[in-house]
N, C-alpha and C. Protein backbone atom coordinates (compact mmCIF):
# COMPACT_ATOMS: atom_id res chain seq x y z
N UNK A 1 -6.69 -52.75 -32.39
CA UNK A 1 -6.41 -52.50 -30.99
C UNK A 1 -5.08 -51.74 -30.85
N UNK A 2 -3.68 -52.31 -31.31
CA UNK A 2 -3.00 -51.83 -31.58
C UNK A 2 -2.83 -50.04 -32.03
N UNK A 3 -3.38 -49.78 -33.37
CA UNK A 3 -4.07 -48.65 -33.87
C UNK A 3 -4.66 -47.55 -32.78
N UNK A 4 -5.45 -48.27 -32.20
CA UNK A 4 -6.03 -47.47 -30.92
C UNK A 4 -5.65 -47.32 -29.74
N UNK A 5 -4.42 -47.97 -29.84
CA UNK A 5 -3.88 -47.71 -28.34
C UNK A 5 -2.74 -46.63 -28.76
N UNK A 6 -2.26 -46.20 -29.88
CA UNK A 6 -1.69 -45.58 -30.06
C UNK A 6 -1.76 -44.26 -30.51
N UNK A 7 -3.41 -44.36 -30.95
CA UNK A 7 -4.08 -42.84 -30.99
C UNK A 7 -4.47 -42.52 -29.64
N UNK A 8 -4.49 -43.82 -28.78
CA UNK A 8 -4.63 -43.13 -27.14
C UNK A 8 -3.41 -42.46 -26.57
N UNK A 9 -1.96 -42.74 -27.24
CA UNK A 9 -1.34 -42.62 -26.33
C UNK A 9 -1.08 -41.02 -26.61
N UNK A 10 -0.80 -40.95 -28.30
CA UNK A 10 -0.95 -39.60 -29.09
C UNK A 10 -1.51 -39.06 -28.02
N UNK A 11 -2.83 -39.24 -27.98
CA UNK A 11 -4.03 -38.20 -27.08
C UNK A 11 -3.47 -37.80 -25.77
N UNK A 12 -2.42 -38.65 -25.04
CA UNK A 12 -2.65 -38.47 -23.79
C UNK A 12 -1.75 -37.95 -23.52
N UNK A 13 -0.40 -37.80 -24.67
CA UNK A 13 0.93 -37.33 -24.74
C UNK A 13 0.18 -35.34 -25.38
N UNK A 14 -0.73 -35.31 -26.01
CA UNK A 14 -0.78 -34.03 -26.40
C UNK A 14 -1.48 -33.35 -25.06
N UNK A 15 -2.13 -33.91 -24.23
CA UNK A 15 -3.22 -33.64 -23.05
C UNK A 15 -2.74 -33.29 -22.24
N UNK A 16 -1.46 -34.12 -22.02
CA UNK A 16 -0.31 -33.48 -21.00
C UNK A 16 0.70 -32.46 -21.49
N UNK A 17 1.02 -32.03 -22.89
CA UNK A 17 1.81 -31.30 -23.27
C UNK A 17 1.17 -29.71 -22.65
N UNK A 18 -0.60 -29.83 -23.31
CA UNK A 18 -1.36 -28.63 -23.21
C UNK A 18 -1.40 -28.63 -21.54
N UNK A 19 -1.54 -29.35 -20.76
CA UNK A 19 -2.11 -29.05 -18.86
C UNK A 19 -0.66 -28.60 -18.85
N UNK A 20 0.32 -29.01 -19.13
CA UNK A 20 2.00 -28.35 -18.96
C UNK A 20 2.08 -27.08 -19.21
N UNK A 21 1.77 -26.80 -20.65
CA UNK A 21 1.74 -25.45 -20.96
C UNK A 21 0.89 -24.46 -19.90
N UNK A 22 -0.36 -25.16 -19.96
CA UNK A 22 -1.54 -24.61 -19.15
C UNK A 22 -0.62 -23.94 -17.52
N UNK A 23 0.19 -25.30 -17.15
CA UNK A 23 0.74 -24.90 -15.71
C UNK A 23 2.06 -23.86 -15.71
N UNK A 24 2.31 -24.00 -16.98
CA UNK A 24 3.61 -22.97 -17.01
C UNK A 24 3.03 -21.56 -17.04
N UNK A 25 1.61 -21.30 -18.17
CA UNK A 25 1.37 -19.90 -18.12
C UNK A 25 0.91 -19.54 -16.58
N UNK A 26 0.04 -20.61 -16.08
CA UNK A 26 -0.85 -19.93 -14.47
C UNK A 26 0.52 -19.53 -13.60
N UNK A 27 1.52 -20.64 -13.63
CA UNK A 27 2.74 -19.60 -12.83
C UNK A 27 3.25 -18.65 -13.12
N UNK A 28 3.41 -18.28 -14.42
CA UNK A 28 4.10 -16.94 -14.89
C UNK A 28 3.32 -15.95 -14.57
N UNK A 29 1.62 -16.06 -14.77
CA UNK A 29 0.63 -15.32 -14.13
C UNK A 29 0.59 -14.73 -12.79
N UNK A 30 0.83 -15.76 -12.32
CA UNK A 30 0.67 -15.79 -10.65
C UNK A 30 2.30 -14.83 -10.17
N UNK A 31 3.32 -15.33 -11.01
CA UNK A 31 4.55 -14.55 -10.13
C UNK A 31 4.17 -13.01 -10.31
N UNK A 32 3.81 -13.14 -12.07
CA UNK A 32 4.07 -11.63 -12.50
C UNK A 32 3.04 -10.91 -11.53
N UNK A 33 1.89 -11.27 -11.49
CA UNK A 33 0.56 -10.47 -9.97
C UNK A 33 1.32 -10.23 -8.78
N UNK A 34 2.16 -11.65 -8.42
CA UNK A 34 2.83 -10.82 -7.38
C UNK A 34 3.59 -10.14 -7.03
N UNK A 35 4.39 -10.42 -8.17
CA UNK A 35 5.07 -8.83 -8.23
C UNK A 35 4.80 -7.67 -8.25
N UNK A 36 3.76 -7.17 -9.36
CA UNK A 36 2.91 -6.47 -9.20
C UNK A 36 2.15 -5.50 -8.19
N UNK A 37 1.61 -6.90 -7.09
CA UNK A 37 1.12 -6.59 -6.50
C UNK A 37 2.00 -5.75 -5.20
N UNK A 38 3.21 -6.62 -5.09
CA UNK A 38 4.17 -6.53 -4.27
C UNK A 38 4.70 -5.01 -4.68
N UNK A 39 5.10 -4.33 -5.45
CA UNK A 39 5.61 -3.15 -6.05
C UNK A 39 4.26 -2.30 -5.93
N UNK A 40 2.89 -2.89 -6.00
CA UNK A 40 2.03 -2.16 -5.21
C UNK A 40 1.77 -1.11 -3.72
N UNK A 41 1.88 -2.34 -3.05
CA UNK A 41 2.00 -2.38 -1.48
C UNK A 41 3.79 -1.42 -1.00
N UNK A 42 4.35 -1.77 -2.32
CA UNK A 42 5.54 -1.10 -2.09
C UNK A 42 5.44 0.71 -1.76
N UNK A 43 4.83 0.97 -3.02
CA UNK A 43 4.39 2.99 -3.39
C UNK A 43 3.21 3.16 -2.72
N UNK A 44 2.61 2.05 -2.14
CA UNK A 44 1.05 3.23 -1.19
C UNK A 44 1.66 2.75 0.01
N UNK A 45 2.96 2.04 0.84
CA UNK A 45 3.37 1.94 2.18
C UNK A 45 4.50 3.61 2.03
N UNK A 46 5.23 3.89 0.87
CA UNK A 46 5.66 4.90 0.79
C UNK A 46 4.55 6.40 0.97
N UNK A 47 3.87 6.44 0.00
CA UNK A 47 3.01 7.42 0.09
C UNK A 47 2.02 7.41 1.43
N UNK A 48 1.48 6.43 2.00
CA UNK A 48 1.57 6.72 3.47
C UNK A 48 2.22 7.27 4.48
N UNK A 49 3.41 6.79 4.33
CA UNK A 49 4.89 7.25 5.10
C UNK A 49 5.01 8.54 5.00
N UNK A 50 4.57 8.70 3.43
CA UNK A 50 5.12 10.10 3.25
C UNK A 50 3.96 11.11 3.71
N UNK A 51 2.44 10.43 3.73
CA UNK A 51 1.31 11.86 4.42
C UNK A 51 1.68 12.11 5.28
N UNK A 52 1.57 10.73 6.20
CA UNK A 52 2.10 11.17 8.27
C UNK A 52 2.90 11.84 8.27
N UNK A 53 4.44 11.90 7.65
CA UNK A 53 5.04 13.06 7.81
C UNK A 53 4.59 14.11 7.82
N UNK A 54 3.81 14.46 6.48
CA UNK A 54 3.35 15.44 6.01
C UNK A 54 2.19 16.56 7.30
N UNK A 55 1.54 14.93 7.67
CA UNK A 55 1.00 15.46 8.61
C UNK A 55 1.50 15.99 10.28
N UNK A 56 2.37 14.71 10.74
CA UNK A 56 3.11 15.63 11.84
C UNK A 56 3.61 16.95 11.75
N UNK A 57 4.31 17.61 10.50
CA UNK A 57 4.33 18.84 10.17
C UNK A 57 3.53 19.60 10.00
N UNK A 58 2.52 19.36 9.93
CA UNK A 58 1.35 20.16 9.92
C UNK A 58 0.84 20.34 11.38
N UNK A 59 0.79 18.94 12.06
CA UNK A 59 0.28 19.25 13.20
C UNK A 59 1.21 20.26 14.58
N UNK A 60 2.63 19.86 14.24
CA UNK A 60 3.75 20.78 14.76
C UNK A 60 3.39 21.99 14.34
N UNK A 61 3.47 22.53 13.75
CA UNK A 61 3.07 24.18 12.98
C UNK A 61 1.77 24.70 13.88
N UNK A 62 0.80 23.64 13.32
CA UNK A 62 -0.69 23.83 14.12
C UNK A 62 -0.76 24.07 15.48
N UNK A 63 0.46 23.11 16.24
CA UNK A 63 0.32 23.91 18.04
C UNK A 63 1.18 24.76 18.52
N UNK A 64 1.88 25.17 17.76
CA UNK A 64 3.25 26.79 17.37
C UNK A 64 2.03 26.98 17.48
N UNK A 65 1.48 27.82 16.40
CA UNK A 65 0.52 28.29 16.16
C UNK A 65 -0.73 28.48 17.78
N UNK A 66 -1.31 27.41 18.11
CA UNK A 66 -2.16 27.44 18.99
C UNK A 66 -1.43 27.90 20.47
N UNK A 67 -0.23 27.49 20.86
CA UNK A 67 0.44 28.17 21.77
C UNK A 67 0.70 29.35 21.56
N UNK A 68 0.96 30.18 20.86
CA UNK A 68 1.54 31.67 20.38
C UNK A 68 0.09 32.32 21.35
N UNK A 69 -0.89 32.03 20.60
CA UNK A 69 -2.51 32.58 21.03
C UNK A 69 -2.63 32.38 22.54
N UNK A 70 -2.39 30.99 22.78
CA UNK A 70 -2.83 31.02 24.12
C UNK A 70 -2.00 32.00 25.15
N UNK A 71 -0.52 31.97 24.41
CA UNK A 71 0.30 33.33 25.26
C UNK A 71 -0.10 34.23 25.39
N UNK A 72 -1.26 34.84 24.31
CA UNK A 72 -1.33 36.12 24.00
C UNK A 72 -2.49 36.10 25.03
N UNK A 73 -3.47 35.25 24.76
CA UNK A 73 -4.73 35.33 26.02
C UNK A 73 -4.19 35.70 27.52
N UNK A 74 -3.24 34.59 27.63
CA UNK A 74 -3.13 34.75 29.11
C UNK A 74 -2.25 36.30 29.40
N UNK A 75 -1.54 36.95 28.14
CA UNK A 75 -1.08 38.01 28.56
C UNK A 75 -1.39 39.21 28.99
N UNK A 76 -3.24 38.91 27.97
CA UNK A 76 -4.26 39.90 28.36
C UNK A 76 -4.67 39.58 29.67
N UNK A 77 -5.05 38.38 30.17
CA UNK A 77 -6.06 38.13 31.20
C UNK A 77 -4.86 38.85 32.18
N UNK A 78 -3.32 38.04 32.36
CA UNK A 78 -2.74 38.96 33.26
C UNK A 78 -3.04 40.62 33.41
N UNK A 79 -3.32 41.23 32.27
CA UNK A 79 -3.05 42.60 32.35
C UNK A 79 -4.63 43.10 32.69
N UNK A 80 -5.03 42.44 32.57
CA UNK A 80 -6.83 42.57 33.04
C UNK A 80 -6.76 42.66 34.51
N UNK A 81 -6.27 41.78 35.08
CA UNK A 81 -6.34 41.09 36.38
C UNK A 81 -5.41 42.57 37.49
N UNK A 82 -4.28 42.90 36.38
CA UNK A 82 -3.38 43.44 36.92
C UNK A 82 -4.41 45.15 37.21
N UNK A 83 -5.42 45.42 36.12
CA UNK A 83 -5.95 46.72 36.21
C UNK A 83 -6.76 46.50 36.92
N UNK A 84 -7.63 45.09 37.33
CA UNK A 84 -8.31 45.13 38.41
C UNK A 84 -8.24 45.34 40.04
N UNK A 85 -7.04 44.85 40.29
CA UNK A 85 -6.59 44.35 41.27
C UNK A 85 -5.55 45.30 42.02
């Protein structure tokens, strides 16, 4: 009895050594993902940041652009209007 209570305890002292270990790697797991993940969310909130810019500049240019034309229309229609009239 003796004998066996002491290969139980062996057992129960190694059972908890391994679920310890077990709990130390799942946290090291778990921080390192979130870090990870976190330094993720970090470079695609940048590279977002950085299209919209990209794109307001584009879209600024784009109505330069579309105003210039519409000047030019209405400069004709004036001068249309003006040979009609």
């Amino acid at each position: 009895s003796r004998r066996r209570a002491g290969c139980s305890l062996r057992a129960m002292a190694m059972l908890r050594q391994n679920f310890q270990s077990f709990l130390t790697g799942g946290v090291v797991a778990l921080a390192f993902g979130y870090y990870r993940v976190h330094q993720d969310i970090y470079v695609a909130a940048g590279a977002v940041d950085a299209r919209i810019e990209a794109l307001g500049s584009e879209t600024v240019s784009s109505v330069a652009a579309m105003q210039k034309r519409v000047k030019a229309l209405e400069q004709e229609v004036a001068a249309l209007k003006a040979l009609k009239g």
